[in-house]
C-alpha atoms as a PDB file:
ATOM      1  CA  UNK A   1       0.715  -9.806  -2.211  1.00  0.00           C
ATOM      2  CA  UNK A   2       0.333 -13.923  -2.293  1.00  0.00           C
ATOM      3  CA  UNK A   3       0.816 -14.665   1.157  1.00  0.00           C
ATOM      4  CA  UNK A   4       3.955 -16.873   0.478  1.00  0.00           C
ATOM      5  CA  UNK A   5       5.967 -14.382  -0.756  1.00  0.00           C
ATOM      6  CA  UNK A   6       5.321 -12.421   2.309  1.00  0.00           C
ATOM      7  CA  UNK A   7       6.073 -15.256   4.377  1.00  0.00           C
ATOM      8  CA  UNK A   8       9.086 -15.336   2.469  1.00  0.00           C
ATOM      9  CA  UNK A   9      10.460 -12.251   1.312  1.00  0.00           C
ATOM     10  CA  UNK A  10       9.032  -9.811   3.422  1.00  0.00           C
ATOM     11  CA  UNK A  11       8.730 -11.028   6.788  1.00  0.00           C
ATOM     12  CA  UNK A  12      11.994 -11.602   7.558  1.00  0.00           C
ATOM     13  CA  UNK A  13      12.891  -8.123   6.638  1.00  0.00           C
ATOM     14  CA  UNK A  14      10.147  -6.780   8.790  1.00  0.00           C
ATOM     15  CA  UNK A  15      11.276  -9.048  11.572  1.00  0.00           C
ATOM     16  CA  UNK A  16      14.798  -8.535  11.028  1.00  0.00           C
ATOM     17  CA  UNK A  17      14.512  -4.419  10.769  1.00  0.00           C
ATOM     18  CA  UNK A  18      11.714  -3.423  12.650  1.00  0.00           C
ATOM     19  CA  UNK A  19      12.172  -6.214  15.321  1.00  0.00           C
ATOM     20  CA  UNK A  20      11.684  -3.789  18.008  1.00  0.00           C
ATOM     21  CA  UNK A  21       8.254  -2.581  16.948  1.00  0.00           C
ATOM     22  CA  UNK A  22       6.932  -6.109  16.215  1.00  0.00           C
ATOM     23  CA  UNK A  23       8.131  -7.169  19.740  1.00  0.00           C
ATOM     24  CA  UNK A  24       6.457  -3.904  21.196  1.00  0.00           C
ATOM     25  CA  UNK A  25       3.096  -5.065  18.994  1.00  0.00           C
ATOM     26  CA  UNK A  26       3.219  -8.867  19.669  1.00  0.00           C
ATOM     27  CA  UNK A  27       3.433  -7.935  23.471  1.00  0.00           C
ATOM     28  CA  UNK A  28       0.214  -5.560  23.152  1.00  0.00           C
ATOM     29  CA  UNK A  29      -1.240  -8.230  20.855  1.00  0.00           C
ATOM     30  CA  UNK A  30      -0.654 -11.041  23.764  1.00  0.00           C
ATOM     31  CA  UNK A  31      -1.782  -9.200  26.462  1.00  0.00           C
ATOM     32  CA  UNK A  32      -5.471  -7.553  24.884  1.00  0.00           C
ATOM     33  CA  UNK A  33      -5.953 -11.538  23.870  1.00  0.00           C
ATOM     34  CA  UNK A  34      -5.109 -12.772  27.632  1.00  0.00           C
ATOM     35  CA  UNK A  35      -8.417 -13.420  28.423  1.00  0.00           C
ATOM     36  CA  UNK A  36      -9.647 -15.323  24.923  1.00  0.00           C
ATOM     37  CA  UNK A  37     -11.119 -12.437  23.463  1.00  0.00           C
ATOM     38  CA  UNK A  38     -10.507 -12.133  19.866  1.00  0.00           C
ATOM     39  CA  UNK A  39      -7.619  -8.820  18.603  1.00  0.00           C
ATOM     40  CA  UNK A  40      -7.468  -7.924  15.507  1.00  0.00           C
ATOM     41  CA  UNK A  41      -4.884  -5.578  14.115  1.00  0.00           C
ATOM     42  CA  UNK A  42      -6.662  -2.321  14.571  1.00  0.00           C
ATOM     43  CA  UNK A  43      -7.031  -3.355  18.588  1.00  0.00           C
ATOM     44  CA  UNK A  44      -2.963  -3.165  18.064  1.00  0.00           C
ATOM     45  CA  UNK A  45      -2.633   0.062  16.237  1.00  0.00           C
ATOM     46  CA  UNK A  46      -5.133   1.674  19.028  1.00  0.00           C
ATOM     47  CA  UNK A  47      -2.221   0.979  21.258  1.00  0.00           C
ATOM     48  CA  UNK A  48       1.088   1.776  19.443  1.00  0.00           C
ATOM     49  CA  UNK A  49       2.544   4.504  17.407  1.00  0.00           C
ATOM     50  CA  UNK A  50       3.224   3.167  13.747  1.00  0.00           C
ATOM     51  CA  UNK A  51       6.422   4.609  12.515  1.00  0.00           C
ATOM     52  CA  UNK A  52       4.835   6.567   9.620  1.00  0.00           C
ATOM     53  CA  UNK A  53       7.270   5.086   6.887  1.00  0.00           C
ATOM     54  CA  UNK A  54       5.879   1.608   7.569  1.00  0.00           C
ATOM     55  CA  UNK A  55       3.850   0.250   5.042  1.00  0.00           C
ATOM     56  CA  UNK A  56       0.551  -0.477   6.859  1.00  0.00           C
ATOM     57  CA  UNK A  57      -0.282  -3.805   4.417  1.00  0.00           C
ATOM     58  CA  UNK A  58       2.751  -5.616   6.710  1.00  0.00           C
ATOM     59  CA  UNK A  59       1.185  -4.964  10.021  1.00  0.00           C
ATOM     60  CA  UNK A  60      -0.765  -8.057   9.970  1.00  0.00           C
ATOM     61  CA  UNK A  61       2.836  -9.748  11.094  1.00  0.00           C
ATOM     62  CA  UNK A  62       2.278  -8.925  14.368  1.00  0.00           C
ATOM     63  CA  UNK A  63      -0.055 -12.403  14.164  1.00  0.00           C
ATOM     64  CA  UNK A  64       1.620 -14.441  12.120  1.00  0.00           C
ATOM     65  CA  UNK A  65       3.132 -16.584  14.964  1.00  0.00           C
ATOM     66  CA  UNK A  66       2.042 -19.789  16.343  1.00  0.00           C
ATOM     67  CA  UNK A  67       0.491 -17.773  19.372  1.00  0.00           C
ATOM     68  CA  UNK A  68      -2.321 -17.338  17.505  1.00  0.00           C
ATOM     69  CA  UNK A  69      -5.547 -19.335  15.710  1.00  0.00           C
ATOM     70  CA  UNK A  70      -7.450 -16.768  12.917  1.00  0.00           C
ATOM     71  CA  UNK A  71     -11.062 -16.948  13.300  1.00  0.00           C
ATOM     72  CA  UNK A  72     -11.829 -15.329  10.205  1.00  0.00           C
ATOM     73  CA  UNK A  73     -12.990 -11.688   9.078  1.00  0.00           C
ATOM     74  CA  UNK A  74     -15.137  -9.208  10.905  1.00  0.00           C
ATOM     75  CA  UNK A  75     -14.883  -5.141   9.073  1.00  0.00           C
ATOM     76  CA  UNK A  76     -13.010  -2.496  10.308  1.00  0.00           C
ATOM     77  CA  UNK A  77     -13.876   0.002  12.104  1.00  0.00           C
ATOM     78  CA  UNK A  78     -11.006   2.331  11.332  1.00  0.00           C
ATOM     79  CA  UNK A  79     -12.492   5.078   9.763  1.00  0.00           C
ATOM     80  CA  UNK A  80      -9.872   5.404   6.834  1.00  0.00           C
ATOM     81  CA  UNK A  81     -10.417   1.856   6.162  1.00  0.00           C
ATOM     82  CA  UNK A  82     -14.177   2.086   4.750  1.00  0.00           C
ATOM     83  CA  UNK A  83     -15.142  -1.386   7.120  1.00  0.00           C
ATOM     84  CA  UNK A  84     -12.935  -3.406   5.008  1.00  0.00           C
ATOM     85  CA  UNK A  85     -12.787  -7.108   5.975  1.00  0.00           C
ATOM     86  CA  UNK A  86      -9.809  -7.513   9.140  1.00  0.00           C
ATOM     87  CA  UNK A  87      -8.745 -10.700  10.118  1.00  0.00           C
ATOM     88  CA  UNK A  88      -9.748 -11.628  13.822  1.00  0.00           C
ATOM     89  CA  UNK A  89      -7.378 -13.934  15.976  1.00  0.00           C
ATOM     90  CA  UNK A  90      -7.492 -15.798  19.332  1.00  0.00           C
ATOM     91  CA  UNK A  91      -4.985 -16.542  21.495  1.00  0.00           C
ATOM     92  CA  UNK A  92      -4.002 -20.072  21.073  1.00  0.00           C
ATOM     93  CA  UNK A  93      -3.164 -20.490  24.634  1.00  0.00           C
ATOM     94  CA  UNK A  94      -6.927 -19.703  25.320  1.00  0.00           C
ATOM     95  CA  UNK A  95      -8.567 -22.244  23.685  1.00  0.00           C
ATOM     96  CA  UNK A  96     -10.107 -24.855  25.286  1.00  0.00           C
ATOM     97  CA  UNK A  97      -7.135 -27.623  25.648  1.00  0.00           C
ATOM     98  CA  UNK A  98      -5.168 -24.877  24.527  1.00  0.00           C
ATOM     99  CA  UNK A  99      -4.762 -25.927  21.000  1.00  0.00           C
ATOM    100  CA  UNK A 100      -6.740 -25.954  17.488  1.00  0.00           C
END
């Protein structure tokens, strides 16, 4: 999916539906990232039960915030997801001067 119609169609469902898990994510999100060390999504899902009818592709939400800088692509190391490339982010807040 391009990523503006998920920034358009989709996420604001998610957010408006499922606003309690993607609170309960963005918290576990903030805090593994506390100390600048790059979370990906799959440093999330060790962490939280995913409602099973939740389409795993919108998951990635939990960083789309201004909280967070993506520092590109490192693979998975779910098993199910064959090392597939996964996003990496850093806590803005971390950075030096706290921006990027």
């Amino acid at each position: 999916m391009p990523d503006d119609l998920f920034g358009t169609l989709v996420q604001p469902l998610f957010e408006e539906h499922r606003a309690d898990f993607l609170a309960q994510a963005r918290a576990i999100a903030l805090e593994l990232g506390r100390h600048g060390k790059p979370v990906t999504i799959n440093d999330v899902r060790e962490r939280i039960t995913v409602p099973p009818d939740l389409d795993p592709r919108v998951i990635g939400a939990v960083f789309r915030t201004d909280d967070w800088v993506n520092l590109g692509y490192t693979s998975s190391r779910r098993r199910v997801c064959h090392g597939r490339p996964v996003a990496q982010f850093l806590r803005r807040d971390t950075m030096v001067g706290g921006a990027a």
